[in-house]
Structures are given as structure tokens and as C-alpha cells.
C-alpha atoms as a PDB file:
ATOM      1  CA  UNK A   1       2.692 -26.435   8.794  1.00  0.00           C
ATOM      2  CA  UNK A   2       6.286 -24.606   8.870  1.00  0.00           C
ATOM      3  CA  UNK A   3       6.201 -23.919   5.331  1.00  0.00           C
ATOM      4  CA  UNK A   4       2.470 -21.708   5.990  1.00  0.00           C
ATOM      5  CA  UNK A   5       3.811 -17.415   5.918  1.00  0.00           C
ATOM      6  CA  UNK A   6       2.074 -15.657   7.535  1.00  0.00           C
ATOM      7  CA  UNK A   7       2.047 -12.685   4.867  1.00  0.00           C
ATOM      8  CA  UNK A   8       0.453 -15.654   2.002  1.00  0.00           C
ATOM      9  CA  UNK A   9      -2.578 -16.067   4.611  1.00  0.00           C
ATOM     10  CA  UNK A  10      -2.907 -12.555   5.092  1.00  0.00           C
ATOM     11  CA  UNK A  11      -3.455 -11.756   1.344  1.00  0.00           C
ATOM     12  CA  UNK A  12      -6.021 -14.932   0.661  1.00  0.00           C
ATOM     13  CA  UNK A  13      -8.033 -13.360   3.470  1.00  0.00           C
ATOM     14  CA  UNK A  14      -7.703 -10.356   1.737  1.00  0.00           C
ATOM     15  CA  UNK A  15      -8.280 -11.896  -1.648  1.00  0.00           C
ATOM     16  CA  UNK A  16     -11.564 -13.191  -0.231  1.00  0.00           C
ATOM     17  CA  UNK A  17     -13.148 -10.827   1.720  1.00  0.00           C
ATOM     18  CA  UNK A  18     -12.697  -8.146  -0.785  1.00  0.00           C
ATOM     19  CA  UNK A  19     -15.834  -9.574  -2.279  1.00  0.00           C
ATOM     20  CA  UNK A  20     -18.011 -10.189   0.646  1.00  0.00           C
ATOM     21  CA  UNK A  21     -20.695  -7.791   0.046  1.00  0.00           C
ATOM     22  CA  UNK A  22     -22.035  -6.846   3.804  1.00  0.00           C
ATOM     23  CA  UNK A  23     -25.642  -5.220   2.967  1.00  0.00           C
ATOM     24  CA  UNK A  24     -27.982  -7.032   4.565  1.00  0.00           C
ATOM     25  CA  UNK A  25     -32.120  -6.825   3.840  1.00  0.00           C
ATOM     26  CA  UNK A  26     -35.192  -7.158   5.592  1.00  0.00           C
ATOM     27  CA  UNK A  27     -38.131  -8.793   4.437  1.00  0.00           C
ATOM     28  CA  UNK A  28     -41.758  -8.152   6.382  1.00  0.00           C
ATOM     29  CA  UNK A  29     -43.026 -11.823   6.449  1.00  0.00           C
ATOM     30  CA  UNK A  30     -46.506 -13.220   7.484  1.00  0.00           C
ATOM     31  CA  UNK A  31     -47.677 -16.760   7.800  1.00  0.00           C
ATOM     32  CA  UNK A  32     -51.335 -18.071   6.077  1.00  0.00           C
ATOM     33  CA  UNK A  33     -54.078 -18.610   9.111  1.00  0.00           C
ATOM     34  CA  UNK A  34     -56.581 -19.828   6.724  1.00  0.00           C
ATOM     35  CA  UNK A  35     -57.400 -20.145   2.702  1.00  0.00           C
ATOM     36  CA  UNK A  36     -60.471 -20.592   0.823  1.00  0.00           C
ATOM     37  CA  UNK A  37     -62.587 -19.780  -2.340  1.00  0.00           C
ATOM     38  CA  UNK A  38     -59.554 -17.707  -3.390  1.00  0.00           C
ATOM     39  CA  UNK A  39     -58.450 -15.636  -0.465  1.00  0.00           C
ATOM     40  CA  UNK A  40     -56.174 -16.255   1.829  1.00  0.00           C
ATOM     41  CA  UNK A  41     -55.633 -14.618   5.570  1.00  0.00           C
ATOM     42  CA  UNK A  42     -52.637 -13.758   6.740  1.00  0.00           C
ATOM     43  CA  UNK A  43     -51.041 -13.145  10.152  1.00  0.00           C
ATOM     44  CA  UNK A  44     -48.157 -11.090  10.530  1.00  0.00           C
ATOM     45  CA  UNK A  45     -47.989  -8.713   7.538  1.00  0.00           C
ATOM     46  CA  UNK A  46     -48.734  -5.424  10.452  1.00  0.00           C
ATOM     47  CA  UNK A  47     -47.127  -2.767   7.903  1.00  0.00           C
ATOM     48  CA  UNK A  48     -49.217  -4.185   4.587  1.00  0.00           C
ATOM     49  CA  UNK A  49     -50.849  -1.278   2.533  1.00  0.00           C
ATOM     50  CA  UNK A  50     -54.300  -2.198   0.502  1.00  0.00           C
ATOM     51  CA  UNK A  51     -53.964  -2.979  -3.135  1.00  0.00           C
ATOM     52  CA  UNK A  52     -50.097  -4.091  -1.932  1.00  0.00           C
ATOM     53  CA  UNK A  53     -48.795  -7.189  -4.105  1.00  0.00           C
ATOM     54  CA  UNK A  54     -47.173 -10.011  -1.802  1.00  0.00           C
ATOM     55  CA  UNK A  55     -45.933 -13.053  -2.590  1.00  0.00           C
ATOM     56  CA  UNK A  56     -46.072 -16.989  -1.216  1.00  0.00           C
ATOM     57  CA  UNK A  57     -43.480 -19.031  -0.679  1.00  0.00           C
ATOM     58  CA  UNK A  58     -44.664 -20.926  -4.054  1.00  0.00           C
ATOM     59  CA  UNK A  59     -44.185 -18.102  -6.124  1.00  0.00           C
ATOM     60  CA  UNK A  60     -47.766 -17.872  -6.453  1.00  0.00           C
ATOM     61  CA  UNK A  61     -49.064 -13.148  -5.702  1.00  0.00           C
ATOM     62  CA  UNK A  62     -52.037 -11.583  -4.481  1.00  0.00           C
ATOM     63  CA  UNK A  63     -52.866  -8.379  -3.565  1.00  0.00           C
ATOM     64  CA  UNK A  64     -53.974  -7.169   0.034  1.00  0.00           C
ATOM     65  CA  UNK A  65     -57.639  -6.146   0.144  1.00  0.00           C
ATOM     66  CA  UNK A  66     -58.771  -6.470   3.669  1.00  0.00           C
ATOM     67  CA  UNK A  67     -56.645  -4.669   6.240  1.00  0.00           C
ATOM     68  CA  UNK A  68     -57.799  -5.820   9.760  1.00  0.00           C
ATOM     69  CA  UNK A  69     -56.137  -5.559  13.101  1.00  0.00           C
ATOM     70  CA  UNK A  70     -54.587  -8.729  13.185  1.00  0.00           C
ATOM     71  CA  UNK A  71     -54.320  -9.611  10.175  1.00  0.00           C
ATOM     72  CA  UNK A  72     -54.923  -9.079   6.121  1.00  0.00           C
ATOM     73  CA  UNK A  73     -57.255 -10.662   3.219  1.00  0.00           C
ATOM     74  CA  UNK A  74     -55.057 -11.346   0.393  1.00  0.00           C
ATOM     75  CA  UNK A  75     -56.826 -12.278  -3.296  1.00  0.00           C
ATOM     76  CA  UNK A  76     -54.991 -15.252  -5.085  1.00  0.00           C
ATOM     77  CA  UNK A  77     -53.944 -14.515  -8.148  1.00  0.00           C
ATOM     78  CA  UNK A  78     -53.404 -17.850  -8.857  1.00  0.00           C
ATOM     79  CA  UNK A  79     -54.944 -21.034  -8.000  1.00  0.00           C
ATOM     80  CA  UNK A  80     -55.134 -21.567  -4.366  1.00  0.00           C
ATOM     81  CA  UNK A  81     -54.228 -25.049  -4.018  1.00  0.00           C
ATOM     82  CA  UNK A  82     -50.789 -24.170  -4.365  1.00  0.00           C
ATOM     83  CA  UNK A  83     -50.991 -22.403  -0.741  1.00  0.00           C
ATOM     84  CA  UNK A  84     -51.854 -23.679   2.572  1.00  0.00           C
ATOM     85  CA  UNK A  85     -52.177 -23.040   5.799  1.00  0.00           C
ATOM     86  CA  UNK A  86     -48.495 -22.040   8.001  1.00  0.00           C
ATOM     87  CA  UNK A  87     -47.516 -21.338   4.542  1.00  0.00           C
ATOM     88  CA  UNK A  88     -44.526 -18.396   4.339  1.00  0.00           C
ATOM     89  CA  UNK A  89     -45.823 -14.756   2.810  1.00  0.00           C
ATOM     90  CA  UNK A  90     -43.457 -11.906   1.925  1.00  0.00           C
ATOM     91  CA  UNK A  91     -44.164  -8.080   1.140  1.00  0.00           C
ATOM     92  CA  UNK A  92     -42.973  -6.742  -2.389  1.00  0.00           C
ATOM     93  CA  UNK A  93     -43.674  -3.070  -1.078  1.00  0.00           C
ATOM     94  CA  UNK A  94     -45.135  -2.680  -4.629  1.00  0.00           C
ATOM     95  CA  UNK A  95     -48.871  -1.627  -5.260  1.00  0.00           C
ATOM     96  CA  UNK A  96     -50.895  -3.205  -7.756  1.00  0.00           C
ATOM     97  CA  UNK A  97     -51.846  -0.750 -10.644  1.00  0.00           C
END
């Protein structure tokens, strides 16, 4: 390794962190207690606003409706079989219109 220069490190270092974007995000995330005939409740989502649109892990949206204390009733606007129970949920911060 005697032929490694210091300066030649330095500027790949350089080279590569001078595109390292440092924003980070933060997503509000709830998990599915229970789903049936088309609604699904959902732990976790504290901050949710009614008519909200959030999304499961599948892809699959549906819009808050119920806002309880511990938790919210989301409508599928999908078919439900594609979520289940522990499944991941994820705020879009955008209401439905």
C-alpha cells in the first residue's frame, strides 16, 4: 500500500460525498389491528385527519373515516384481500377531494 497518496484518497472522498444528499424524512406509520367487509383499523396513525388518504404496504389507499382514540377506520379503496392484519400503513398528508 506505499504507492496509496494520501491527497488521491482525499479527493475520491470528496468525489463521493459531494453527492450524498443528507435530508432525511419522516413518515407517520400505523400497523392494521383488524380488516373486514372493506375497512380496515389501524393502530398507530395518532396525527391522521378524516377524509386523509393513506396507503398499505401493497400499494393498495383508503381514506380515514373513523377517528377514535386509539386508533382509525380506514375505507379500502381496493379489494381487501390484499391487506392483513400487522400489515405496514403510511400517511400521504393528502385529503381526499
Amino acid at each position: 500500500m506505499a504507492g496509496v497518496k494520501a491527497a488521491e484518497v482525499s479527493a475520491i472522498l470528496k468525489k463521493q460525498l459531494s453527492g450524498f444528499d443528507a435530508t432525511a424524512t419522516l413518515d407517520e406509520v400505523g400497523t392494521v389491528l383488524q380488516v373486514g367487509d372493506g375497512i380496515a383499523r389501524v393502530f398507530g396513525l395518532a396525527n391522521a385527519q378524516y377524509g386523509e388518504l393513506v396507503e398499505f404496504e401493497g400499494g393498495l389507499e383508503g381514506i380515514v373515516l373513523n377517528l377514535e382514540e386509539d386508533n382509525v377506520g380506514v375505507v379500502l379503496l381496493g379489494p381487501s384481500k390484499s391487506v392483513g392484519e400487522g400489515d405496514t400503513v403510511k400517511r400521504t398528508q393528502r385529503i381526499a377531494s
